[in-house]
N, C-alpha and C. Protein backbone atom coordinates (compact mmCIF):
# COMPACT_ATOMS: atom_id res chain seq x y z
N UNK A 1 0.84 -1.19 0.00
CA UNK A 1 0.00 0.00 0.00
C UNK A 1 0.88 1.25 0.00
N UNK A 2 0.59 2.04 -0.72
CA UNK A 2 1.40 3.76 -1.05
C UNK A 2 1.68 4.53 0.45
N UNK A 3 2.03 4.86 0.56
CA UNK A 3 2.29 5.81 2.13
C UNK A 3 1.60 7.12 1.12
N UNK A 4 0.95 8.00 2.92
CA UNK A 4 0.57 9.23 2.50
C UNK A 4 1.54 10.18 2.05
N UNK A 5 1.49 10.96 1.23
CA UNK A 5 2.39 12.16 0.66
C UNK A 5 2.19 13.59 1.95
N UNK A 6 3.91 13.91 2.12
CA UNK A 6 2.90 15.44 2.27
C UNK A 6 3.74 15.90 1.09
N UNK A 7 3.77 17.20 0.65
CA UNK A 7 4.13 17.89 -0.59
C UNK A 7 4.51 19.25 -0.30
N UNK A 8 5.63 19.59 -0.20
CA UNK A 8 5.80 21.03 0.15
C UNK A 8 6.00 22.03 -0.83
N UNK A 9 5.71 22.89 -1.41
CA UNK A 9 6.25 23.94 -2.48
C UNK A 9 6.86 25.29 -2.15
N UNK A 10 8.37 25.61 -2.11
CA UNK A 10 8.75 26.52 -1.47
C UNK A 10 9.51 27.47 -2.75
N UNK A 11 9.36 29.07 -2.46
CA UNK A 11 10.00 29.32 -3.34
C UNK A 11 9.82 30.92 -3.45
N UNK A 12 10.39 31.80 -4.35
CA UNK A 12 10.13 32.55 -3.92
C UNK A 12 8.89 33.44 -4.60
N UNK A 13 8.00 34.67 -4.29
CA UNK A 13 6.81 35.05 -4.88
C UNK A 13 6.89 35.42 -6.67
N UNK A 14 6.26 34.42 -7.03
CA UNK A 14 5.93 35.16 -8.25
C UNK A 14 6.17 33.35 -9.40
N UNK A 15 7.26 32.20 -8.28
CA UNK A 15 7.78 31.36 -8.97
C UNK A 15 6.71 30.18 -9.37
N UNK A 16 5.46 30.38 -8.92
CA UNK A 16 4.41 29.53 -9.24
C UNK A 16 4.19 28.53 -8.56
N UNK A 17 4.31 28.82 -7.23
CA UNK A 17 4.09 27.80 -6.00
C UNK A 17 2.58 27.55 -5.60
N UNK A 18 1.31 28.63 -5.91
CA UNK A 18 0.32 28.47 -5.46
C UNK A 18 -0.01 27.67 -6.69
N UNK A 19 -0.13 27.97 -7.83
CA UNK A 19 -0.84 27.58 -9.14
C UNK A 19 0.06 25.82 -9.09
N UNK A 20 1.00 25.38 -8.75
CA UNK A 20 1.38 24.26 -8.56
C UNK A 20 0.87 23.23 -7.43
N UNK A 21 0.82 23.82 -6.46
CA UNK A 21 -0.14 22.93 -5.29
C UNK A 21 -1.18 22.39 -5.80
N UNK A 22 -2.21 23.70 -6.28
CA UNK A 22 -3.48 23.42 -6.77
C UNK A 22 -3.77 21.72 -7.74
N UNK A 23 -2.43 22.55 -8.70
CA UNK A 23 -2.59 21.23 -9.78
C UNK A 23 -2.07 19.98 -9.13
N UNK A 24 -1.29 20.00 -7.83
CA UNK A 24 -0.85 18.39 -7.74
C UNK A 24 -2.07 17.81 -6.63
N UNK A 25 -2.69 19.32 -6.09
CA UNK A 25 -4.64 18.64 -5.60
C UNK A 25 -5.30 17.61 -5.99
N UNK A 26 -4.98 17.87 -7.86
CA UNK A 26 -5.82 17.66 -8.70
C UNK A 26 -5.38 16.57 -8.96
N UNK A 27 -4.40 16.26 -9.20
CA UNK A 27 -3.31 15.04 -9.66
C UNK A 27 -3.72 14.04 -8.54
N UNK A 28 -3.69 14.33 -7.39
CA UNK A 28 -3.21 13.34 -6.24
C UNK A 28 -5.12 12.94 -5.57
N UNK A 29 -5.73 13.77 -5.62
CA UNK A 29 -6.93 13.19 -5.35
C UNK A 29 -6.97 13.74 -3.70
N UNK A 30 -7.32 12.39 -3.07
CA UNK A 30 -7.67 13.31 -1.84
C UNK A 30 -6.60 13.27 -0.92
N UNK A 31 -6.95 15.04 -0.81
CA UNK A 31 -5.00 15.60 -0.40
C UNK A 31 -6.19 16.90 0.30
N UNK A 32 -5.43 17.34 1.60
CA UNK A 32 -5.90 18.52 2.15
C UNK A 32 -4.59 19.56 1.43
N UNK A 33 -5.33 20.95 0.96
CA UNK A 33 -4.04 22.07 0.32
C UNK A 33 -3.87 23.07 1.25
N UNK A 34 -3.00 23.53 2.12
CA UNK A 34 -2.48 24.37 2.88
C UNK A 34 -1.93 25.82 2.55
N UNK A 35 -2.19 27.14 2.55
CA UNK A 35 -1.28 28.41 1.94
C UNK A 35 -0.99 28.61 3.31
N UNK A 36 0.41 28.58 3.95
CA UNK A 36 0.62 29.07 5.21
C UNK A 36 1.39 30.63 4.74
N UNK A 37 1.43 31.36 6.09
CA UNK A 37 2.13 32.39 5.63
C UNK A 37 2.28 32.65 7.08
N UNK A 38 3.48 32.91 7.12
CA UNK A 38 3.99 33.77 8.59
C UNK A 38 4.05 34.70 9.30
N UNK A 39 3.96 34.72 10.38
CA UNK A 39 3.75 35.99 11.97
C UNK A 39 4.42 37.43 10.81
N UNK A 40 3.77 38.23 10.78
CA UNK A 40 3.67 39.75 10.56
C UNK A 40 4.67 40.58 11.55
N UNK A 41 4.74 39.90 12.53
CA UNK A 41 5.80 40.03 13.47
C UNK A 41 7.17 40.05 13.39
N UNK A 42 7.63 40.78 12.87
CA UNK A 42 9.66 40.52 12.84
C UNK A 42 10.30 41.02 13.72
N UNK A 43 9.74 40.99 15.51
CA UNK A 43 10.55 41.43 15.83
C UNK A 43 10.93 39.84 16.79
N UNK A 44 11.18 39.94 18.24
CA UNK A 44 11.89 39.22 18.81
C UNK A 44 10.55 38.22 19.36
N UNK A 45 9.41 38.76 19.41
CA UNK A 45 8.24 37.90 19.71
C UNK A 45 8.15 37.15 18.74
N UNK A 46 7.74 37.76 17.30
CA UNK A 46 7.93 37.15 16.18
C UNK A 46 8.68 35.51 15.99
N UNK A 47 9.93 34.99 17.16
CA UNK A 47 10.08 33.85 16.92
C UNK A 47 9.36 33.20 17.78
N UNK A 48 8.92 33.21 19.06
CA UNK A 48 7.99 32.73 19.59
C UNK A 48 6.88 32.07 19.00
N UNK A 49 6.17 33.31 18.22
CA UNK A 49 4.72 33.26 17.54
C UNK A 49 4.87 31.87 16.26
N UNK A 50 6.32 32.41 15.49
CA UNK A 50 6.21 31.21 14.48
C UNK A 50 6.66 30.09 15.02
N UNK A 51 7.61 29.68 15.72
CA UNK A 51 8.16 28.58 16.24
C UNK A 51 6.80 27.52 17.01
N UNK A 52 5.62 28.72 17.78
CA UNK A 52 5.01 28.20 18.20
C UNK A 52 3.80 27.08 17.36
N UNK A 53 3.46 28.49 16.43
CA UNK A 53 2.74 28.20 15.33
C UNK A 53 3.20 26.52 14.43
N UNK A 54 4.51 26.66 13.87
CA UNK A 54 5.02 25.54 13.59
C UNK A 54 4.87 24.17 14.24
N UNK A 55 5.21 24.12 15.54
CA UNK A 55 5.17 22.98 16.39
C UNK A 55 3.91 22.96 16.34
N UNK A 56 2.88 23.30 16.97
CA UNK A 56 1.18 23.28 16.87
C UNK A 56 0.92 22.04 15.39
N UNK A 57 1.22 22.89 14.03
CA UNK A 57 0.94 22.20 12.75
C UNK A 57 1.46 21.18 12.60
N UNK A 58 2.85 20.67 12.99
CA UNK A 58 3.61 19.32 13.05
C UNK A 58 2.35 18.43 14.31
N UNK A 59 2.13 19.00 15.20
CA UNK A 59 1.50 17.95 16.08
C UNK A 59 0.14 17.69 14.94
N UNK A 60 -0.87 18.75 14.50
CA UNK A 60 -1.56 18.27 13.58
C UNK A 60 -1.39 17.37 12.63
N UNK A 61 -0.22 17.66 11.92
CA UNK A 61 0.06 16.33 10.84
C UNK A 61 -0.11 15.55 11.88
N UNK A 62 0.81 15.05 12.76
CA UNK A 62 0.93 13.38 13.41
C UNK A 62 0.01 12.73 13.68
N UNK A 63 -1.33 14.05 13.80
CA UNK A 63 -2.63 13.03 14.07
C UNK A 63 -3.14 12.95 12.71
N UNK A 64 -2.99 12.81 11.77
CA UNK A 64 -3.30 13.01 10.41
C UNK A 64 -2.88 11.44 9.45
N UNK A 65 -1.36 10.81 10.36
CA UNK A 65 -0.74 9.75 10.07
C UNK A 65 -1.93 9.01 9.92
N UNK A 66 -1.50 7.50 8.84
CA UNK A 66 -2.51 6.61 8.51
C UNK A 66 -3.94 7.26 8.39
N UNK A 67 -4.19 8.45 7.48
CA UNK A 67 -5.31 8.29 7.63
C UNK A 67 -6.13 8.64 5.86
N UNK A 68 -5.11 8.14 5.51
CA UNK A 68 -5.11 7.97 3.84
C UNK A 68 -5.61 9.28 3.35
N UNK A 69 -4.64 10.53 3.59
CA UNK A 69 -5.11 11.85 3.20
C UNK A 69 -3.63 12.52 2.86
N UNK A 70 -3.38 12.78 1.69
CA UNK A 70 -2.20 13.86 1.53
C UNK A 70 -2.43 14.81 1.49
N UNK A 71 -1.29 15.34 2.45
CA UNK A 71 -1.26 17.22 2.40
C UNK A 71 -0.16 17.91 2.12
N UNK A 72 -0.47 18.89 1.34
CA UNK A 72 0.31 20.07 0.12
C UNK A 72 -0.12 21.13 0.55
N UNK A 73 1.66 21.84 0.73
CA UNK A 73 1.50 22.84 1.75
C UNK A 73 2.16 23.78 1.03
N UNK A 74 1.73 24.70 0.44
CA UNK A 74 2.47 26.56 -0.02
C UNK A 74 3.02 27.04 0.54
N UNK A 75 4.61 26.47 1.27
CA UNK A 75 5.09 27.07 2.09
C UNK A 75 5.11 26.54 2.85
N UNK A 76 6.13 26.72 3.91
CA UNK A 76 6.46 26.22 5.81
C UNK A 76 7.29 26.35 6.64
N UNK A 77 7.96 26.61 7.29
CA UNK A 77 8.61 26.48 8.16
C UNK A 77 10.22 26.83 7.10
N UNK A 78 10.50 26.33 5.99
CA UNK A 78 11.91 26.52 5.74
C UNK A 78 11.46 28.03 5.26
N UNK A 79 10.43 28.64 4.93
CA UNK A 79 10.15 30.03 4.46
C UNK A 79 11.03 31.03 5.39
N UNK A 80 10.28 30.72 7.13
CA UNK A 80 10.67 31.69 8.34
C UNK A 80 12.20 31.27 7.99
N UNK A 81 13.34 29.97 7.87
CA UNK A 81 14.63 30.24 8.42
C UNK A 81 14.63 30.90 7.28
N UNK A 82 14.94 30.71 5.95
CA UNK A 82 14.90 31.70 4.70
C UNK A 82 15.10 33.51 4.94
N UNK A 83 13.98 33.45 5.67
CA UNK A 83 13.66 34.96 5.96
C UNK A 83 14.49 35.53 6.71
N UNK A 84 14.81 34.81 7.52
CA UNK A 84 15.66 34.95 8.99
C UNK A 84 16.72 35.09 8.58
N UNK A 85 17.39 34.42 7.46
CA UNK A 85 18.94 34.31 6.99
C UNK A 85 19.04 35.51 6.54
N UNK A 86 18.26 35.79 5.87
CA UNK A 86 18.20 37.66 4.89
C UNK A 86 18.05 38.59 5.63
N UNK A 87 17.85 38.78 6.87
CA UNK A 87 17.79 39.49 7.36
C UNK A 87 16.19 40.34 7.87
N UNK A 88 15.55 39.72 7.06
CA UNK A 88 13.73 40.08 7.08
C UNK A 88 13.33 40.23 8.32
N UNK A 89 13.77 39.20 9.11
CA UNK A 89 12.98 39.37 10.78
C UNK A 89 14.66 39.62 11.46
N UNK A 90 14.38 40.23 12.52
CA UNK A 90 15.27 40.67 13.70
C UNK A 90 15.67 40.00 14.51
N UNK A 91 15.00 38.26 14.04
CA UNK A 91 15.49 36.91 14.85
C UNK A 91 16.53 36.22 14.47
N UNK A 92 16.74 35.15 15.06
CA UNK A 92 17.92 33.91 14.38
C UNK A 92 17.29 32.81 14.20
N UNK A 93 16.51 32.47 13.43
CA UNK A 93 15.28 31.29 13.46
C UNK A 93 16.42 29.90 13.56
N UNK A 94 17.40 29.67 13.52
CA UNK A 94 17.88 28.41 13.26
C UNK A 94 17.69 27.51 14.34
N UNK A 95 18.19 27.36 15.40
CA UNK A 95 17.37 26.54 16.27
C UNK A 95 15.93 25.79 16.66
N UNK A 96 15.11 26.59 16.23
CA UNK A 96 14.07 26.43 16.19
C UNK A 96 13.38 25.90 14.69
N UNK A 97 14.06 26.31 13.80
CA UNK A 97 14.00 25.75 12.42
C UNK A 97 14.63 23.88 12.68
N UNK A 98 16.03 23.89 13.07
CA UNK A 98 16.86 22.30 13.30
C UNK A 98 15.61 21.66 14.06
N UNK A 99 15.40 22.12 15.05
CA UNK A 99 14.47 21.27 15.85
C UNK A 99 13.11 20.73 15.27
N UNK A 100 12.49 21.72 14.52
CA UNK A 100 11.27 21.43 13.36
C UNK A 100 11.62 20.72 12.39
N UNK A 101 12.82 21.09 12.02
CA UNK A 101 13.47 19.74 10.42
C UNK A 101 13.58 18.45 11.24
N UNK A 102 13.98 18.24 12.29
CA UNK A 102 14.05 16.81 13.02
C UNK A 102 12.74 16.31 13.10
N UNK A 103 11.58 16.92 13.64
CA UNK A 103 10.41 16.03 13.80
C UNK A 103 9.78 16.02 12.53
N UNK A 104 9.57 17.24 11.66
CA UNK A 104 8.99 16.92 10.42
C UNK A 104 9.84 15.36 9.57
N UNK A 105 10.95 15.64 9.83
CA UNK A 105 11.63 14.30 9.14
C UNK A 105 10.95 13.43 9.51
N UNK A 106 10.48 12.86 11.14
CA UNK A 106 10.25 12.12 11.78
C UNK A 106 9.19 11.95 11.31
N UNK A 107 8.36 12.41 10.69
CA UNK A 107 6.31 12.46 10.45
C UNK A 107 6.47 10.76 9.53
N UNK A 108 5.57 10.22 9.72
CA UNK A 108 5.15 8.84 9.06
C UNK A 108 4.39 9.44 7.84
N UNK A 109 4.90 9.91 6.79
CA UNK A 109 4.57 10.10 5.32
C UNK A 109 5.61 10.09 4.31
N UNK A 110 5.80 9.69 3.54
CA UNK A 110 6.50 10.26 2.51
C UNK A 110 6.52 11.70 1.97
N UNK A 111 7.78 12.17 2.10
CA UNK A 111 7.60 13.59 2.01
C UNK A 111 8.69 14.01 0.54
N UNK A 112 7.76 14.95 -0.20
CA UNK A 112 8.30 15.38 -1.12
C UNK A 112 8.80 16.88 -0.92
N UNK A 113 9.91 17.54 -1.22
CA UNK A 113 10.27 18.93 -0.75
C UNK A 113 10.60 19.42 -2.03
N UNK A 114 9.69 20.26 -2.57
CA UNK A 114 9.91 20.53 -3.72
C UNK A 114 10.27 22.96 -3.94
N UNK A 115 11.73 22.78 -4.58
CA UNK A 115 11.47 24.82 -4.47
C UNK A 115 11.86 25.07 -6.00
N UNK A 116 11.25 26.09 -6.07
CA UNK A 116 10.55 26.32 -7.77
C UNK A 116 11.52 27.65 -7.48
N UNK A 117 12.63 27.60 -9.05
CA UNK A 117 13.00 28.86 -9.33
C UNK A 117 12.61 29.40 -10.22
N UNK A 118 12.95 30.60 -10.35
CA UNK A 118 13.28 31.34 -11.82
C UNK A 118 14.18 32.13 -12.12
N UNK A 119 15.21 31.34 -13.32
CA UNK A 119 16.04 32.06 -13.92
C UNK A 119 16.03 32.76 -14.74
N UNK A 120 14.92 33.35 -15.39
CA UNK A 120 14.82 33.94 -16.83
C UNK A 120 13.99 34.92 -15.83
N UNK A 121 15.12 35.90 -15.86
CA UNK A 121 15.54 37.26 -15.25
C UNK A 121 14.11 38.36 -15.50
N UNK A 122 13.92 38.01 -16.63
CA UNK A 122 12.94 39.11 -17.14
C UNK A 122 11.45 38.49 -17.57
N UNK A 123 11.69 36.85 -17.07
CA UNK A 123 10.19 36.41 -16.67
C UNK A 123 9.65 36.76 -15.47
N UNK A 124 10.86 36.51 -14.52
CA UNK A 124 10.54 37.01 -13.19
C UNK A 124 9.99 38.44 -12.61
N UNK A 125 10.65 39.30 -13.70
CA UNK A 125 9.83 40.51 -13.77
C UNK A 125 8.58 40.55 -14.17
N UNK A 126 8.63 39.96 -15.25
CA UNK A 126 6.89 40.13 -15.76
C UNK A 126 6.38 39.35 -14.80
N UNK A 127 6.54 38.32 -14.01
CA UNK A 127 5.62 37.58 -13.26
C UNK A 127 5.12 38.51 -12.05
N UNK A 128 6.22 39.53 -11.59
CA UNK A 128 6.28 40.33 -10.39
C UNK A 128 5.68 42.03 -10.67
N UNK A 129 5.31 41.98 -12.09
CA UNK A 129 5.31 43.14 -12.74
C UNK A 129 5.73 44.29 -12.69
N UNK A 130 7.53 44.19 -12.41
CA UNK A 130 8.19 45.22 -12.29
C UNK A 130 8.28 45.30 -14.39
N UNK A 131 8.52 46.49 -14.80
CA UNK A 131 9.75 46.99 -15.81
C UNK A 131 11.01 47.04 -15.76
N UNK A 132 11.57 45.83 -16.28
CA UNK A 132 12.78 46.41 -15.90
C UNK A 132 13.23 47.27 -17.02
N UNK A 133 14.24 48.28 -16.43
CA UNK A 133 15.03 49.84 -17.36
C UNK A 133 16.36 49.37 -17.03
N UNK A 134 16.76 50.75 -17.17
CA UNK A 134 18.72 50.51 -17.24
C UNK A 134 19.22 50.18 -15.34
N UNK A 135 18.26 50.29 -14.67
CA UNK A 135 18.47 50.30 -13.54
C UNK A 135 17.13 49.42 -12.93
N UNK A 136 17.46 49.14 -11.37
CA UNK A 136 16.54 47.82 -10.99
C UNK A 136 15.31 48.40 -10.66
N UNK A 137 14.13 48.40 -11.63
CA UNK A 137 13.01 49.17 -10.82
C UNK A 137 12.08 48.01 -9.97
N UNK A 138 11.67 49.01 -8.83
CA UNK A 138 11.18 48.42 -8.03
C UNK A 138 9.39 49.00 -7.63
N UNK A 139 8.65 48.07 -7.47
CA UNK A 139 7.31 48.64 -7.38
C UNK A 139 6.73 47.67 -5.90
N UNK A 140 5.86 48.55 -5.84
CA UNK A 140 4.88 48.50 -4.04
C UNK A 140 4.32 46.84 -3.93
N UNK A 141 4.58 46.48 -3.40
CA UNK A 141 3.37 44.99 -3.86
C UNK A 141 2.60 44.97 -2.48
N UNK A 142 2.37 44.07 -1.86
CA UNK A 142 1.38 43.61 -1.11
C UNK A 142 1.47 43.94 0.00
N UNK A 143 0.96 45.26 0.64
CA UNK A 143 0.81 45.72 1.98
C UNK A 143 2.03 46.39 1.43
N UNK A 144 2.81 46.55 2.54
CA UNK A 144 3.51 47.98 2.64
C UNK A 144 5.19 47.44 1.66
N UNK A 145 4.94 45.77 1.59
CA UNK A 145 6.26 45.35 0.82
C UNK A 145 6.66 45.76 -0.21
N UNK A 146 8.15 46.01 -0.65
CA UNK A 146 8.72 46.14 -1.74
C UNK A 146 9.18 45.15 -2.27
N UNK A 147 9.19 45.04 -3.16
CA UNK A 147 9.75 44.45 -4.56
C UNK A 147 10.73 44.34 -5.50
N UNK A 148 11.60 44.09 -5.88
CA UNK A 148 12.27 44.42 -6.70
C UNK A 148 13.38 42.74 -7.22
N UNK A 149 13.63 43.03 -8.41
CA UNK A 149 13.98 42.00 -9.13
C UNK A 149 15.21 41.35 -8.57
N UNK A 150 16.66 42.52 -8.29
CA UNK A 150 17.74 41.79 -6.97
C UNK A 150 17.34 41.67 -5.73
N UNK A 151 16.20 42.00 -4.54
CA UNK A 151 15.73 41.40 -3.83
C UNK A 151 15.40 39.93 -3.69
N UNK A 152 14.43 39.65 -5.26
CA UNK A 152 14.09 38.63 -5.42
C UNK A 152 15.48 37.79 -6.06
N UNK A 153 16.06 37.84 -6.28
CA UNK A 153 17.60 36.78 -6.69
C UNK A 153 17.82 36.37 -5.63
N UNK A 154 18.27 37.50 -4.47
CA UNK A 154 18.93 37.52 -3.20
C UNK A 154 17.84 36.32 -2.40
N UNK A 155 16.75 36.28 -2.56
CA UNK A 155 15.67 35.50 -1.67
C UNK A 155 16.29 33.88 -2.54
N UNK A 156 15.79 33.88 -3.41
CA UNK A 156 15.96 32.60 -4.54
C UNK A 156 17.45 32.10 -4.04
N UNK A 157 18.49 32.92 -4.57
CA UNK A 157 19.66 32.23 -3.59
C UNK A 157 19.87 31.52 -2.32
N UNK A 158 19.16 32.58 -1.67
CA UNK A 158 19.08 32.40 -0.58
C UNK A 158 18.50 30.38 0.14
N UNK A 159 17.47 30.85 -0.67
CA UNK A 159 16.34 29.38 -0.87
C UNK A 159 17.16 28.20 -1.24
N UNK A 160 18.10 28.19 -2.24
CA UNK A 160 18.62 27.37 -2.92
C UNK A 160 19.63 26.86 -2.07
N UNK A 161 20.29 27.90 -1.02
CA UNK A 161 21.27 27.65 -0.46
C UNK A 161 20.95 26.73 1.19
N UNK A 162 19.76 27.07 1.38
CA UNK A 162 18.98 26.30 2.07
C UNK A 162 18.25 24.82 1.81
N UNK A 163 17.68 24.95 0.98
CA UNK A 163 17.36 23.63 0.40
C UNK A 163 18.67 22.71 0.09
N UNK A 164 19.43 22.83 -0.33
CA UNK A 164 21.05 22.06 -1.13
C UNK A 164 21.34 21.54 0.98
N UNK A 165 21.41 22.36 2.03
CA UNK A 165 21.85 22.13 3.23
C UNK A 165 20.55 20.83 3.79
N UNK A 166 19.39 20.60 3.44
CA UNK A 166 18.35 19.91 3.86
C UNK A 166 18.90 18.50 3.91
N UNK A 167 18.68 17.67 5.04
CA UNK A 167 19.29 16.09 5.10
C UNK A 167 18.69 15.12 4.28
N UNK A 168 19.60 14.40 3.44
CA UNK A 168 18.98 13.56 3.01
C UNK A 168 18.57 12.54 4.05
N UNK A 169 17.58 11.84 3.43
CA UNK A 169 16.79 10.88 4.35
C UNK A 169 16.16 10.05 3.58
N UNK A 170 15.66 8.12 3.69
CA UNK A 170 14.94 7.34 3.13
C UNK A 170 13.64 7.93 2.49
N UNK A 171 12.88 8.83 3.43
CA UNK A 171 11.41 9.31 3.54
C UNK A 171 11.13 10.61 2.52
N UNK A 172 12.45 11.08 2.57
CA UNK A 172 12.26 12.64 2.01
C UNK A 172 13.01 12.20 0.45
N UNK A 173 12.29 13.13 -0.35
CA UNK A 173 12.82 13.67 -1.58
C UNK A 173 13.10 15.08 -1.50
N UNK A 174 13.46 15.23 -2.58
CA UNK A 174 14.07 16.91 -2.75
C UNK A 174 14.38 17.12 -4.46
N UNK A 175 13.39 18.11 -4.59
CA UNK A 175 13.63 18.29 -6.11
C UNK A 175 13.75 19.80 -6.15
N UNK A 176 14.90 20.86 -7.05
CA UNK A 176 14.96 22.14 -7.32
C UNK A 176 14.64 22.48 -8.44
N UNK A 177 13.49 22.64 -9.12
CA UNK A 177 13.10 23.06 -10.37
C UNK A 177 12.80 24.23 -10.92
N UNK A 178 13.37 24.69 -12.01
CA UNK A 178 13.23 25.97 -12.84
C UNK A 178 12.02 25.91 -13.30
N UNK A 179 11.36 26.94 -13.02
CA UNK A 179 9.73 26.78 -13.54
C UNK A 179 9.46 28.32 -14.02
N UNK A 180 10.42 28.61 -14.61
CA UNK A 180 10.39 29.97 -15.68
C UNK A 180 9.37 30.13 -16.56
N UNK A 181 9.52 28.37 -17.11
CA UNK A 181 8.78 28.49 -18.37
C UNK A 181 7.53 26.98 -17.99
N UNK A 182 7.02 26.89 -17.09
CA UNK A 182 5.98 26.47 -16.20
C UNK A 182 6.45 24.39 -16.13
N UNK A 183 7.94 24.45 -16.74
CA UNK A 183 7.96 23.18 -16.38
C UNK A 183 7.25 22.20 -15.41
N UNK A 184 7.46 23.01 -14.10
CA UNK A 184 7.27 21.77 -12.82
C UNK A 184 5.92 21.08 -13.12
N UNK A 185 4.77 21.32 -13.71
CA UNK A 185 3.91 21.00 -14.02
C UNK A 185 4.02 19.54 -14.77
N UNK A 186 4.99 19.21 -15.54
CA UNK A 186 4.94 17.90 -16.58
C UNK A 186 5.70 17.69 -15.59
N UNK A 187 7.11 17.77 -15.15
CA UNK A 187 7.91 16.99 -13.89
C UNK A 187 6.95 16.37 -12.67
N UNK A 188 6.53 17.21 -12.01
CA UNK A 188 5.34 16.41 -11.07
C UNK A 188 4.36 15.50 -11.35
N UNK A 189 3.89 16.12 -12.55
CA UNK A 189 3.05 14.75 -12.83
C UNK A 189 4.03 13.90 -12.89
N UNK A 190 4.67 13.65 -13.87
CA UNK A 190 5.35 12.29 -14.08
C UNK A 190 5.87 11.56 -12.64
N UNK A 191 6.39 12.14 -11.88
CA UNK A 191 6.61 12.01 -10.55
C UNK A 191 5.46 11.20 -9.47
N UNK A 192 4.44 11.89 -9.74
CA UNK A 192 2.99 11.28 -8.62
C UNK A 192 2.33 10.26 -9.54
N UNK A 193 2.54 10.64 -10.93
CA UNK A 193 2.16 8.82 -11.62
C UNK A 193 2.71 8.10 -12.31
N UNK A 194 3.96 8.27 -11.59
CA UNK A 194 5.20 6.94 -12.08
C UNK A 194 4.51 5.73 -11.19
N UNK A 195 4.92 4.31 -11.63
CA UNK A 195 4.82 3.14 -11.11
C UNK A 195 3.26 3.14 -10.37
């Protein structure tokens, strides 16, 4: 019998992480889909709130084990250390990140860890709808955030450099896919209906 999936999609805004969950919903049948997004908080409470938040959702999965339901999640927990490394929050999430990579490892599912880039510099713009000119323009996006096209490299690096550090393990996969030009879509399938 198949073990449950969970499915993570990490990556940075604009790389087609929501529009990918959706479709592996669709692919995988019955799967609960998750958009998490993190404490608004960057200051020193801020690790509290997510660390707390995190552990809470790991105890949810565990009661979730054997119960023939996969869950695909937009994001998690490697988002906050991500953030944390760049400097975004005013914390040091790593401890609290190691300690969450240990029990998530530990979860009774097969886990897929999947982070979506984009290298085609000036897709990423149009996806983010900056212009780019002779210089990096940058426009307002969502709530009071900025934007801008070397921000977004600096995040993507960032991601990449995080993911490449993730342990291998029997349970876990790990795939880094360019999805510039909407690849991950034929890769995943083939992936969830191989064998």
């Amino acid at each position: 019998m198949k073990k449950e999936k969970i499915i993570v999609i990490e990556g940075l805004q604009g790389s087609g992480k929501t529009w990918l969950a959706r479709y592996i919903k669709q692919i995988l049948g019955a799967s609960n889909l998750y958009h998490l997004a993190g404490t608004s908080d960057n200051t020193i409470t801020g690790l509290y709130k997510s660390r707390n938040m995190h552990i809470n959702l790991l105890k949810y999965i565990k009661t979730l084990e054997g119960c023939s339901l996969n869950l695909i999640f937009d994001r998690i927990f490697i988002t906050e250390q991500v953030y944390s490394q760049i400097g975004y929050k005013d914390y040091d999430f790593t401890s609290s990140y190691n300690n969450l990579l240990k029990d998530f490892y530990g979860l009774d599912f097969e886990i897929i860890l999947i982070l979506l880039t984009i290298t085609d510099i000036k897709e990423l713009a149009r996806r983010l709808g900056i212009r780019i000119l002779k210089t990096d323009v940058s426009r307002k996006g969502l709530g009071d955030s900025e934007y801008n096209v070397s921000e977004s490299i600096k995040q993507q690096n960032e991601y990449i450099k995080t993911f490449n550090k993730l342990p291998e393990s029997r349970n876990v996969q790990k795939y880094i896919i360019d999805n510039s030009y909407f690849a991950a879509a034929d890769f995943i399938k083939n992936l969830l209906t191989k064998g």
